[in-house]
Protein backbone atom coordinates (compact mmCIF):
# COMPACT_ATOMS: atom_id res chain seq x y z
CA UNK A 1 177.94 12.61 106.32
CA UNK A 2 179.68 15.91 106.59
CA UNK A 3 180.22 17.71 102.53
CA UNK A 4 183.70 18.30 102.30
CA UNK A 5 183.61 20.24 99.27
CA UNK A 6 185.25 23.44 98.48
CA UNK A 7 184.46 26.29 96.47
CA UNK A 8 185.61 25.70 93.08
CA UNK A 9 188.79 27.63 92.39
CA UNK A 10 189.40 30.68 89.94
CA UNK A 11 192.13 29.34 87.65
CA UNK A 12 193.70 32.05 85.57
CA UNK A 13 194.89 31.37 81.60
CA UNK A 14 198.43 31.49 81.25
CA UNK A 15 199.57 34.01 79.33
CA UNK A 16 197.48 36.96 80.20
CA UNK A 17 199.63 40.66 80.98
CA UNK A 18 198.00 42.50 84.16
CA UNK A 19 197.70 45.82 82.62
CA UNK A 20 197.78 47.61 86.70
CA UNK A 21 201.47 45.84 86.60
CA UNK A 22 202.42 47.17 82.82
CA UNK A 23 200.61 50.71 84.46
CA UNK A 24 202.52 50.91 87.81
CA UNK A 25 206.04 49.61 85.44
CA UNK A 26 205.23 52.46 83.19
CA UNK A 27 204.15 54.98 86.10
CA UNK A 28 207.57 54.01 87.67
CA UNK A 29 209.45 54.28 83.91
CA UNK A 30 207.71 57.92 83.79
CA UNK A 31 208.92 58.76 86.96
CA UNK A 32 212.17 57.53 86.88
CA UNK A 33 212.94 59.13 83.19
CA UNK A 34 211.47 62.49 84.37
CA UNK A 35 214.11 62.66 87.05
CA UNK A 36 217.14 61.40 85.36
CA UNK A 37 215.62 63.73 82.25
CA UNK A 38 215.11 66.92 84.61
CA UNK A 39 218.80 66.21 85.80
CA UNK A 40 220.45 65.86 82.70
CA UNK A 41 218.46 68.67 81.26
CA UNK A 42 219.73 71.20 83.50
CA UNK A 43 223.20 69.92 83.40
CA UNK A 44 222.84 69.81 79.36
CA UNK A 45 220.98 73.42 79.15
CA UNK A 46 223.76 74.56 81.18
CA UNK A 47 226.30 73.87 78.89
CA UNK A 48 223.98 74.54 76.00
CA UNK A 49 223.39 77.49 77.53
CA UNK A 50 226.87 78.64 77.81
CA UNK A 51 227.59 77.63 74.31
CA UNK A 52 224.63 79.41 72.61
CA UNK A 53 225.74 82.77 74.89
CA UNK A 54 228.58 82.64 73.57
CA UNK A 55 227.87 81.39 69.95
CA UNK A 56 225.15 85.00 70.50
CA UNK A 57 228.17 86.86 72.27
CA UNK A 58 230.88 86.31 69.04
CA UNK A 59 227.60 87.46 66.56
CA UNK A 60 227.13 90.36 68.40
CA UNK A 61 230.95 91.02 68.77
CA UNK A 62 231.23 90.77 65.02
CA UNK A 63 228.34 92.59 64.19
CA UNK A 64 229.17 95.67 66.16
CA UNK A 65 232.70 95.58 64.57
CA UNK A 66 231.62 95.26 61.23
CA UNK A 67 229.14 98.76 62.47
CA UNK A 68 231.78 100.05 63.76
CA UNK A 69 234.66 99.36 60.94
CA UNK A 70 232.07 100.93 58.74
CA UNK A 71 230.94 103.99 59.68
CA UNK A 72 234.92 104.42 60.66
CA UNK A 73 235.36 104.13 57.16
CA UNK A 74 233.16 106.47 56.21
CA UNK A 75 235.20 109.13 58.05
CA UNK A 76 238.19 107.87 56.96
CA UNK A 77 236.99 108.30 53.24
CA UNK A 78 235.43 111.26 54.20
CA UNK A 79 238.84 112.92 55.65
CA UNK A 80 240.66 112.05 52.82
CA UNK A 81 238.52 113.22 50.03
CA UNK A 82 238.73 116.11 51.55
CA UNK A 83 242.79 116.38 51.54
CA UNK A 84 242.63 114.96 47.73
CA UNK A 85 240.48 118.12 47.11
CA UNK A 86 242.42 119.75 43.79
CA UNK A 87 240.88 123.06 44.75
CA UNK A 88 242.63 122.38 48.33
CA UNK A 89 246.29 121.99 46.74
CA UNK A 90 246.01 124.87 45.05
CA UNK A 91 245.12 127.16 48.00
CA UNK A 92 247.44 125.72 50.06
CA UNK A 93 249.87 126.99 47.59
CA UNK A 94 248.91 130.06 46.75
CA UNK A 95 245.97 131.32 49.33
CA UNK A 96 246.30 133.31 52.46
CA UNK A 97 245.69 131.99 56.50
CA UNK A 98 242.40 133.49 55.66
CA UNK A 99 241.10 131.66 52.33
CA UNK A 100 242.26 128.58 54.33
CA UNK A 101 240.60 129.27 57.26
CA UNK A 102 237.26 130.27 55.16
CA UNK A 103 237.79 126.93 53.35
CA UNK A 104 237.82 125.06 56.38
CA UNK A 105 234.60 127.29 57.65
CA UNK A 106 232.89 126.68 54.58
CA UNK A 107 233.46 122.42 54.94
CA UNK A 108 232.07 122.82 59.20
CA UNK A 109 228.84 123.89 57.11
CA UNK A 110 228.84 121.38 55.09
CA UNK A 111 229.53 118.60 57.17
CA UNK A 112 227.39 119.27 60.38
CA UNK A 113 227.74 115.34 62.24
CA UNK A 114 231.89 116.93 62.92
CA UNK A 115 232.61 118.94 65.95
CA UNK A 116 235.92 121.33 64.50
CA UNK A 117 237.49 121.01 60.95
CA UNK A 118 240.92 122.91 60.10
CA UNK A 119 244.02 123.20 57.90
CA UNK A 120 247.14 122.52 59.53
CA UNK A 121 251.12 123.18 58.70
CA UNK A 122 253.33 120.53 57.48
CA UNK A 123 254.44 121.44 61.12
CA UNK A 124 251.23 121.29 62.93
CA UNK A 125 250.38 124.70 63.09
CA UNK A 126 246.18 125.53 62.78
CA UNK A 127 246.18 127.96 59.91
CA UNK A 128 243.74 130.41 61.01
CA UNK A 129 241.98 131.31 64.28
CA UNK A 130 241.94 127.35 66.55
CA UNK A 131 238.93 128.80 68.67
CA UNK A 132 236.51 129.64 65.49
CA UNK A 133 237.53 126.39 63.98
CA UNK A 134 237.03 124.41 67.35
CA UNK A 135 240.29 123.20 67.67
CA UNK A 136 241.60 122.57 71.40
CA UNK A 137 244.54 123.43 73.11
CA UNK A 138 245.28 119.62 73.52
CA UNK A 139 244.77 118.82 69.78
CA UNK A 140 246.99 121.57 69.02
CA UNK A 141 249.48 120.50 71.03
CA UNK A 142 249.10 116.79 69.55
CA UNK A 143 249.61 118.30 66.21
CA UNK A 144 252.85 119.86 67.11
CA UNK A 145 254.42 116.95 68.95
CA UNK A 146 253.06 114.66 65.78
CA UNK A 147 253.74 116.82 62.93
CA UNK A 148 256.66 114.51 61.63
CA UNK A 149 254.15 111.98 61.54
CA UNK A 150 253.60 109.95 58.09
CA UNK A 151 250.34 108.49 59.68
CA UNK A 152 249.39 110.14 63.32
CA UNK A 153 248.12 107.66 65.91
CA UNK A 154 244.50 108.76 66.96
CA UNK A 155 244.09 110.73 69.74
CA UNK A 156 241.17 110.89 72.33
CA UNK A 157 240.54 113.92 74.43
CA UNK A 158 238.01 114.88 77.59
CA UNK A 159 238.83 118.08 78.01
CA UNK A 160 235.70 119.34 77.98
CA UNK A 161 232.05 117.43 79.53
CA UNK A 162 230.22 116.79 76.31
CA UNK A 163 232.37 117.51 74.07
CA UNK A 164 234.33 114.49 74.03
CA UNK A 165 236.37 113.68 70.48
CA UNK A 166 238.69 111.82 68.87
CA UNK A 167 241.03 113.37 65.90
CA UNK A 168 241.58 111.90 62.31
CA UNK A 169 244.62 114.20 60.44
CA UNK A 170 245.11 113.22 56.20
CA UNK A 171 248.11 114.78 54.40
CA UNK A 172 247.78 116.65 51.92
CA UNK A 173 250.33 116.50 49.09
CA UNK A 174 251.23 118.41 45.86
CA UNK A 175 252.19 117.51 42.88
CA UNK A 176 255.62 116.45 43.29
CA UNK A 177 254.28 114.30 46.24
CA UNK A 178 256.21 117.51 48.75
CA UNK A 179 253.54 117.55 51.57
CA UNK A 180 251.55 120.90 51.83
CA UNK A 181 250.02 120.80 55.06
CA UNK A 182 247.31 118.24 56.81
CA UNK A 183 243.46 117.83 57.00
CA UNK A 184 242.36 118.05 60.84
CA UNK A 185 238.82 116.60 61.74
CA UNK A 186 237.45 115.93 65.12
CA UNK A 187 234.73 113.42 65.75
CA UNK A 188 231.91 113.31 68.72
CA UNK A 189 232.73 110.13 70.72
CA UNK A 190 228.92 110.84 71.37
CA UNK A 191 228.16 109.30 67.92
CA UNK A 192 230.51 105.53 68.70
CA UNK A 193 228.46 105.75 71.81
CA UNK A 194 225.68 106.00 70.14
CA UNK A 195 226.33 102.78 67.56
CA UNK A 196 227.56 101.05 70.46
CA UNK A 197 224.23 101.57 72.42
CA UNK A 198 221.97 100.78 69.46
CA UNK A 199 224.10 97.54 69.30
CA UNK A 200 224.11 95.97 73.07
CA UNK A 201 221.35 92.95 73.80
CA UNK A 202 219.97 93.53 77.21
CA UNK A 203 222.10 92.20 79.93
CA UNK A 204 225.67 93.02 77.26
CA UNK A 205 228.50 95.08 77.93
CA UNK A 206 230.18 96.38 74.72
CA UNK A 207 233.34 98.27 75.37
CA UNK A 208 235.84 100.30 72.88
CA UNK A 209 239.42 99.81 74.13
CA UNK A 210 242.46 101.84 73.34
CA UNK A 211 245.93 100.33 72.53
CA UNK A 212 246.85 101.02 76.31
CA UNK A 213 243.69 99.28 77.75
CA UNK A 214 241.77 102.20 78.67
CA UNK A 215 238.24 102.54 78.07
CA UNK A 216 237.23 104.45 74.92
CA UNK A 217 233.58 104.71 75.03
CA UNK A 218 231.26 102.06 76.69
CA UNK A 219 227.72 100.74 76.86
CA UNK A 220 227.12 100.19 80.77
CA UNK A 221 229.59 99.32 83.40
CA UNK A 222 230.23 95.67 84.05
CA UNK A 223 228.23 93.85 87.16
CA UNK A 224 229.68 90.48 88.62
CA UNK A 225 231.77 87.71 86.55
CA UNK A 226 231.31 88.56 83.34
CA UNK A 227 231.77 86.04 79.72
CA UNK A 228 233.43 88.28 76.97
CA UNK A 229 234.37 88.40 73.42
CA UNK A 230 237.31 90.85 72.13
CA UNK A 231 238.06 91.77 68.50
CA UNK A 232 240.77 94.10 67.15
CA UNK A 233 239.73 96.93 65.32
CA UNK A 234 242.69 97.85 63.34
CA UNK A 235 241.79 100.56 61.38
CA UNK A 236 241.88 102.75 64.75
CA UNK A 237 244.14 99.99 66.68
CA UNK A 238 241.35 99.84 69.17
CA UNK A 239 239.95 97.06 70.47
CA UNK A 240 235.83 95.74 70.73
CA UNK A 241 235.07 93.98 74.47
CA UNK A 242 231.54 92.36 74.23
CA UNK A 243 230.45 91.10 77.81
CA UNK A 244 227.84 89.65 79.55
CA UNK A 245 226.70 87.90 82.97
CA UNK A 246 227.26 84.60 83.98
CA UNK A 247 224.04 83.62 85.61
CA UNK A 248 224.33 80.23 87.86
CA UNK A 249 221.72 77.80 88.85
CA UNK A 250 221.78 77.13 92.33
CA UNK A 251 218.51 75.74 92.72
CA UNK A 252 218.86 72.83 90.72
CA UNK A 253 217.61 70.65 93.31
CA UNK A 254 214.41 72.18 94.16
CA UNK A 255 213.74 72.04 90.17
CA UNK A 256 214.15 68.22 90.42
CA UNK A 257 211.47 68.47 93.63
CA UNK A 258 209.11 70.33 91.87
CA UNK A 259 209.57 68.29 89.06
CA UNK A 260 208.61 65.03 90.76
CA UNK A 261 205.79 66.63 92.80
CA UNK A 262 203.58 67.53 89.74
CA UNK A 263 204.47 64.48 87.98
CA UNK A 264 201.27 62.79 88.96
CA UNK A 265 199.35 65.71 88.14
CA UNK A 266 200.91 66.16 84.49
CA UNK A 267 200.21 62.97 83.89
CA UNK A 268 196.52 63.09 84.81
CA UNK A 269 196.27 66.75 83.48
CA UNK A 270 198.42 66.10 80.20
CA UNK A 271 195.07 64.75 78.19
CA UNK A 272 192.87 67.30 79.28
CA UNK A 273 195.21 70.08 78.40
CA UNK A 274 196.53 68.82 75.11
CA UNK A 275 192.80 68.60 74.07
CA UNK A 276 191.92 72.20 75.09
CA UNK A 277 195.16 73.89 74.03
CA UNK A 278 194.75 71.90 70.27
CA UNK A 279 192.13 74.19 69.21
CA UNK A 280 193.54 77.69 69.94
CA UNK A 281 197.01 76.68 69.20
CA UNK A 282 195.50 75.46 65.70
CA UNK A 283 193.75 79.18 65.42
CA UNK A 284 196.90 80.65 66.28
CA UNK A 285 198.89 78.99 63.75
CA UNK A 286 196.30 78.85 61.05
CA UNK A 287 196.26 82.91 61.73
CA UNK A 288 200.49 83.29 61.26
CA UNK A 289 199.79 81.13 58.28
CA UNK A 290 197.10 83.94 56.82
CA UNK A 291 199.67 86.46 57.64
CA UNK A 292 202.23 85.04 55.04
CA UNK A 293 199.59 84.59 52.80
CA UNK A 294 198.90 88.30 52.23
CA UNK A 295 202.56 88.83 52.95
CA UNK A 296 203.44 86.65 49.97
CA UNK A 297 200.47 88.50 47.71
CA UNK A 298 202.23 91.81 48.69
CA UNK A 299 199.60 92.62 50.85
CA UNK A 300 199.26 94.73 54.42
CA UNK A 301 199.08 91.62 56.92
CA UNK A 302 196.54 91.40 59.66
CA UNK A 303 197.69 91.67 63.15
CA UNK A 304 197.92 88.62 64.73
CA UNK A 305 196.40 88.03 68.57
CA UNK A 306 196.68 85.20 70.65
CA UNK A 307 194.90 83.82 73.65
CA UNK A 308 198.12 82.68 75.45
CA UNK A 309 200.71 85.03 77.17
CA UNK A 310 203.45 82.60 76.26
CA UNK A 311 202.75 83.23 72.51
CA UNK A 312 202.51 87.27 73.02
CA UNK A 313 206.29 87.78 72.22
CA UNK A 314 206.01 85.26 69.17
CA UNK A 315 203.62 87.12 67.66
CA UNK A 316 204.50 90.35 68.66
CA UNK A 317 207.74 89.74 66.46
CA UNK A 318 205.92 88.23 63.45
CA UNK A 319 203.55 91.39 63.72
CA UNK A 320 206.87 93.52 63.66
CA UNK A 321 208.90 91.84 60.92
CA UNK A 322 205.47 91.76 58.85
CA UNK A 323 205.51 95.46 59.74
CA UNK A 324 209.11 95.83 58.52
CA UNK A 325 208.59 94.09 55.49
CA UNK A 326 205.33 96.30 54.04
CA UNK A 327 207.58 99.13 55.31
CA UNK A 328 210.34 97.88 52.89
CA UNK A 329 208.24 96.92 50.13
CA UNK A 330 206.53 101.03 50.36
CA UNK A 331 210.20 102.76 50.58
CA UNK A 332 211.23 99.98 47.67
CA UNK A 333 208.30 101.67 45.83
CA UNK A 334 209.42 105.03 46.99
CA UNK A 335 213.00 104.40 45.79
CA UNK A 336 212.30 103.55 42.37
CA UNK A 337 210.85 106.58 42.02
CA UNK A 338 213.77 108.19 43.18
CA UNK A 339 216.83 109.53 41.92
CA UNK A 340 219.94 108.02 43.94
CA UNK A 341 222.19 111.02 43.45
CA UNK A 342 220.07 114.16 43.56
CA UNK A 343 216.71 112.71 45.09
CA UNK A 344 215.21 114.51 42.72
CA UNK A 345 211.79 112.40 40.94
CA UNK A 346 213.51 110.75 38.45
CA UNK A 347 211.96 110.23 34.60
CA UNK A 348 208.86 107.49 36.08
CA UNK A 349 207.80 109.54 38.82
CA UNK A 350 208.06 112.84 36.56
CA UNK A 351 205.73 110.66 33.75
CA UNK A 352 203.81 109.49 36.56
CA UNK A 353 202.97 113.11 37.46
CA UNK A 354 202.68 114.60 33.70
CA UNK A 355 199.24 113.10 33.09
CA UNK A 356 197.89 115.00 36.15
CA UNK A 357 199.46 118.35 34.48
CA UNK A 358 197.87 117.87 30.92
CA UNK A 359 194.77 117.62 32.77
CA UNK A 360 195.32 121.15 34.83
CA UNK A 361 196.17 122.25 31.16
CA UNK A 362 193.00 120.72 29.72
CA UNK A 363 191.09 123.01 32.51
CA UNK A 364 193.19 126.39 31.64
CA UNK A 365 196.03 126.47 34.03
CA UNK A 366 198.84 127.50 32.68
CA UNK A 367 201.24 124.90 32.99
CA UNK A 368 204.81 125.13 31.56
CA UNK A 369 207.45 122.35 31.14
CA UNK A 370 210.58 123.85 31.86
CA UNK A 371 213.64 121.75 30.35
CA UNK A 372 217.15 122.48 31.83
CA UNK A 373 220.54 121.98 31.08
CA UNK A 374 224.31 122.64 32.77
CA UNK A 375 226.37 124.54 30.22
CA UNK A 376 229.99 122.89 29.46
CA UNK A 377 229.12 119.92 31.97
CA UNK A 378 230.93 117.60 30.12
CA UNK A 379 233.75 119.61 30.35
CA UNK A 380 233.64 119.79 33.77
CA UNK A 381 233.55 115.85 34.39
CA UNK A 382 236.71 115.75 31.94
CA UNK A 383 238.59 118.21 33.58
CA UNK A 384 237.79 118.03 37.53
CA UNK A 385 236.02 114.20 37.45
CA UNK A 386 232.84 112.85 38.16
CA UNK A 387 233.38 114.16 41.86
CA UNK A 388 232.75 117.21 41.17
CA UNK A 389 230.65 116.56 38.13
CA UNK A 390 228.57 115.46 40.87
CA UNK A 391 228.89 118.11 43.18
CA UNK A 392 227.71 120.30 40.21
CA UNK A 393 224.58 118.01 39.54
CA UNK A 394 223.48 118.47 43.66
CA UNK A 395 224.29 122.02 43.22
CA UNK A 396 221.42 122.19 40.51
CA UNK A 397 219.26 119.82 42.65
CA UNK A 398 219.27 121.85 45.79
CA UNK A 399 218.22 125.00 44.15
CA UNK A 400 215.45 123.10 42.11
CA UNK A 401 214.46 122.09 45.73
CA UNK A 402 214.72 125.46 47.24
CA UNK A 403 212.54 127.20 44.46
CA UNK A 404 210.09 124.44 43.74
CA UNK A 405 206.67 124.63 45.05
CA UNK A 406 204.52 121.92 46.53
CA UNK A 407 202.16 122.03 43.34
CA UNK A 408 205.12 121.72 40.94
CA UNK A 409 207.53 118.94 40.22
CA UNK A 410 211.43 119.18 39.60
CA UNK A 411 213.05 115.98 38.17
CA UNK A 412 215.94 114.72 36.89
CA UNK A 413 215.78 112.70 33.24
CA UNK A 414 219.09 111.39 33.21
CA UNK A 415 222.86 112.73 32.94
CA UNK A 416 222.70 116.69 33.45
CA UNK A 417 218.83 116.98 31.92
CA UNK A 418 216.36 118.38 34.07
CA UNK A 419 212.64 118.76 33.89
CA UNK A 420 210.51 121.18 35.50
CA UNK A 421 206.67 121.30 35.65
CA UNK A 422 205.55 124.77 36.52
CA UNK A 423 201.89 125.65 37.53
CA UNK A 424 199.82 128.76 37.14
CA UNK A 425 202.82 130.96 36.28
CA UNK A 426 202.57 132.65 33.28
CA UNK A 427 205.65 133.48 30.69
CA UNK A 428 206.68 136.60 33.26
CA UNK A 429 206.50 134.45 36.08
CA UNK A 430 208.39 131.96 34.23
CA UNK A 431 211.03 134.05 33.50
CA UNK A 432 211.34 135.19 36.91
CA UNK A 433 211.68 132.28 38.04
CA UNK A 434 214.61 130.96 35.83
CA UNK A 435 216.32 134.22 36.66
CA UNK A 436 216.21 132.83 40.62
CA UNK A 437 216.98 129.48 39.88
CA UNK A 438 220.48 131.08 37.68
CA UNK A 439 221.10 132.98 40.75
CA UNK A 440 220.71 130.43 43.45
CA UNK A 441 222.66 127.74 41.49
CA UNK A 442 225.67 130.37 41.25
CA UNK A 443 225.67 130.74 45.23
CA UNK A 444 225.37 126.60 45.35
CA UNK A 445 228.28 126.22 43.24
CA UNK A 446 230.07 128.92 45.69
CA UNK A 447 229.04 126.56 48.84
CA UNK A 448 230.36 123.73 47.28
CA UNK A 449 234.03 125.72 46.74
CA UNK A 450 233.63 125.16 43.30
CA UNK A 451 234.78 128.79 41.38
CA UNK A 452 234.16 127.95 37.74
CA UNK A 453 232.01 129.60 35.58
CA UNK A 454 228.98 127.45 34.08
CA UNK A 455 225.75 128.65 33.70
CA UNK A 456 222.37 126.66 32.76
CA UNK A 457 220.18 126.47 29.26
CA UNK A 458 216.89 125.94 29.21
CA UNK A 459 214.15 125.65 27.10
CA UNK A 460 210.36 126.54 27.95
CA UNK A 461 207.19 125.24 26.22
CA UNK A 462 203.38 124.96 27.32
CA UNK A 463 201.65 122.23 28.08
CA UNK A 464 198.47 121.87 25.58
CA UNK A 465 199.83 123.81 23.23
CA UNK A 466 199.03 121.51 20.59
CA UNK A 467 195.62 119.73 20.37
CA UNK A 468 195.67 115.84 21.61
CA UNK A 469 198.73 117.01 23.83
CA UNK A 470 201.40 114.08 25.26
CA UNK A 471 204.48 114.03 27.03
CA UNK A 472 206.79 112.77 24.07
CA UNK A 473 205.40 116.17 21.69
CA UNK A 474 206.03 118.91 24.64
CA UNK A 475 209.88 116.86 25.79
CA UNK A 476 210.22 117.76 21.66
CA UNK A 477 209.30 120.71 22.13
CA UNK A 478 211.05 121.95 25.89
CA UNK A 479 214.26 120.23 23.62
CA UNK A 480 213.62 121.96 20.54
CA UNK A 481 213.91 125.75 22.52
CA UNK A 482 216.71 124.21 24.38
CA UNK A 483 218.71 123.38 21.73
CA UNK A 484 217.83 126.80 20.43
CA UNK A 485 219.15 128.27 24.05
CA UNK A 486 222.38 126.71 23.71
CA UNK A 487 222.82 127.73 19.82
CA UNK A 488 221.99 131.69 21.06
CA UNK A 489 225.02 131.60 23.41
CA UNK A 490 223.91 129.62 26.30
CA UNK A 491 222.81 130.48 29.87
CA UNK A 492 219.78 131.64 29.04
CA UNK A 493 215.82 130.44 28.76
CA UNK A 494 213.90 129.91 25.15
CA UNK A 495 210.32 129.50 24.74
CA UNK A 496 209.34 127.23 21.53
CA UNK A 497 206.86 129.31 20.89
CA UNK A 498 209.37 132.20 19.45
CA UNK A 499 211.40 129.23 17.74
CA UNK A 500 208.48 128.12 15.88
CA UNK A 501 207.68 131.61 15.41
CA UNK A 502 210.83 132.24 14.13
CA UNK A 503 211.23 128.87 12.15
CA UNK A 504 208.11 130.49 10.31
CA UNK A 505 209.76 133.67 9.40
């Protein structure tokens, strides 16, 4: 009898999820997402891309105005402090073409970043010789067709290959508000070329329009359809064009192609590279992280190096603003040592230094502290201003500079009080040397156009003079022989030795 039985059957539990299916669902998911992702990934980076160039383009546009407006400013100021110059309304008054043509020498000097600098005729006329003072034929003639003018527009010229300008004119008025004549300086358009330059991101455009449209001064020539920001500039009644490319993606197909073509192998290769880029990646990081740490113990930071190419730029600008922040912190350090208007030492970096000249005095170098004084200063701040109150105190400063040597030390205390530390000069040498620094602080004050008499009281002491020395006892001292200085009839130098001497008599 034949066995008609069959192989028992498999029977599978109801229920159960066939993880191949859930793999080839999710495989399909992946690949599906990935393309619809790539898609709307370019579309999206497109517009994000336009947004954020422009977002970068209206930063960049403002920035460079905000450059620009400024250093404008500075010129503008600058003209017109030097129409509001009292000195100035008086010669225009009362001086000949040639004091005004030696005043406006004397400012050229003065004020080298200008290309000419005159004194002009309520009615436009150049007071002195145009040539000398480098003013063209075609700003003369602008002066004369503009001389009615309560505020001349600005005016551009190219007569001459390099020496490209623009004009600034301020009025100068008297007294009775009648005008006298005008201020004329000319500025490089070299130097907004230059700002504009330092200011344009690779791939930018940045443009300085005139009223009329034409180009001022510009970065680079535009290439192709350019994007562009504009911003007035209305202290010159210019305007700023900011520009750049507008790159298109054509190949946005072939991205999707490529995308779906090394899908499979991103997702076999994603594990394996996750796993081996974990570990440097960590290094990397942990290494930006020991970078801040010294940074925030206001310490020099390691350099940081990576492994990866893609990083190199990263790091390369954490290396540079680590960089620019020890720079900072040293000229921070520098600065407080510093004295903003003279940049002179000021009293720390002059205390700072006194305990190395106690010790040249301990080892029998003569060293003298030298403590100086402007005659009638006060005076002069009441009756010209702190302008030229200042003027006076860089006068000093420069000839302290000029006569200083590299072992001595010239700083300023505070108001009009200077200190001096001189080394191995003796009480001749000292002498001699306050005699020079008299004389070159007259020819400063004759620089400056200031014509007033004022002369400068010191008083002289030597360090170690007095057993268990300091820098409180020899200040007495230096003050002592300067008060005696002024009390003998000023501009003049007093050591404390013949005050005490005579004190004992």
């Amino acid at each position: 009898m034949p066995d008609n039985t069959s192989p028992p059957t498999r029977n599978t539990r109801p229920g159960l999820v066939s993880l191949r299916k859930r793999f080839i669902w999710l495989l399909a998911g992946v690949v599906g997402m990935f393309t619809a992702g790539m898609t709307l990934s370019m579309v999206f980076s497109v517009k994000s891309n336009e947004r954020a160039e422009m977002r970068l383009l209206a930063v960049e546009a403002r920035q460079t105005q905000a450059n620009i407006l400024q250093s404008w400013g500075y010129y503008r100021e600058l003209v017109d402090n030097l129409a509001r110059d009292p000195h100035l309304i008086d010669l225009l008054q009362v001086g000949t073409p040639g004091d005004l043509q030696a005043w406006a020498t004397s400012r050229q000097r003065l004020l080298p970043n200008i290309l000419g600098l005159a004194l002009v005729s309520p009615a436009g006329e150049v007071y002195g010789d145009a040539s000398l003072l480098r003013v063209g034929p075609s700003c003369q003639r602008d002066l004369l067709r503009h001389h009615a003018s309560e505020s001349a527009p600005l005016f551009v010229h190219r007569d001459v290959e390099g020496l490209e300008h623009v004009d600034l004119v301020a009025h100068v008025q008297g007294l009775d508000k009648q005008p006298l004549g005008k201020v004329f300086v000319s500025f490089r358009l070299a130097q907004l070329k230059q700002a504009i330059d330092s200011a344009a991101q690779p791939g930018h455009v940045i443009s300085i329009l005139d009223a009329t449209g034409t180009t001022i001064v510009s970065s680079g020539a535009p290439n192709g359809v350019m994007r562009e920001v504009r911003l007035p500039l209305p202290a010159m009644q210019w305007q700023l064009v900011v520009q750049s490319s507008i790159r298109h993606f054509n190949d946005g197909g072939l991205h999707i192609l490529a995308g779906l073509l090394t899908l499979a192998g991103v997702l076999i290769l994603l594990l394996i590279v996750v796993g081996r880029l974990r570990r440097p990646v960590q290094q990397d990081i942990q290494a930006a992280l020991d970078a801040l740490t010294h940074l925030t113990r206001n310490e020099s930071a390691p350099a940081i190096h990576t492994r990866y190419v893609e990083f190199e730029h990263a790091t390369q600008d954490i290396n540079r603003i680590a960089q620019q922040l020890n720079d900072q912190r040293e000229q921070l350090a520098r600065l407080s040592l510093t004295d903003p208007l003279t940049g002179l030492p000021n009293r720390r970096a002059f205390e700072n230094r006194f305990s190395q000249a106690i010790g040249l005095a301990e080892r029998n170098h003569p060293v003298g502290l030298v403590l100086i004084d402007i005659d009638h200063f006060k005076g002069v701040n009441d009756r010209f201003g702190h302008g030229v109150g200042d003027q006076v105190l860089l006068a000093l400063a420069q000839s302290l500079k000029a006569l200083t040597r590299r072992a001595d030390i010239a700083a300023r205390l505070g108001g009009d009080e200077f200190a001096v530390l001189l080394t191995d000069l003796g009480e001749h040498g000292v002498n001699t040397w306050y005699q020079r620094l008299a004389d070159h602080f007259t020819s400063e004050l004759n620089a400056y156009g200031l014509d007033f008499q004022t002369g400068l009281s010191a008083g002289h002491t030597w360090l170690g003079a007095v057993s268990d020395d300091s820098i409180d006892r020899a200040l007495v001292r230096a003050d002592h022989a300067l008060y005696q200085a002024k009390a003998r009839g000023r501009s003049q130098l007093v050591l404390d030795a013949d005050v005490r001497g005579g004190d004992a008599e």
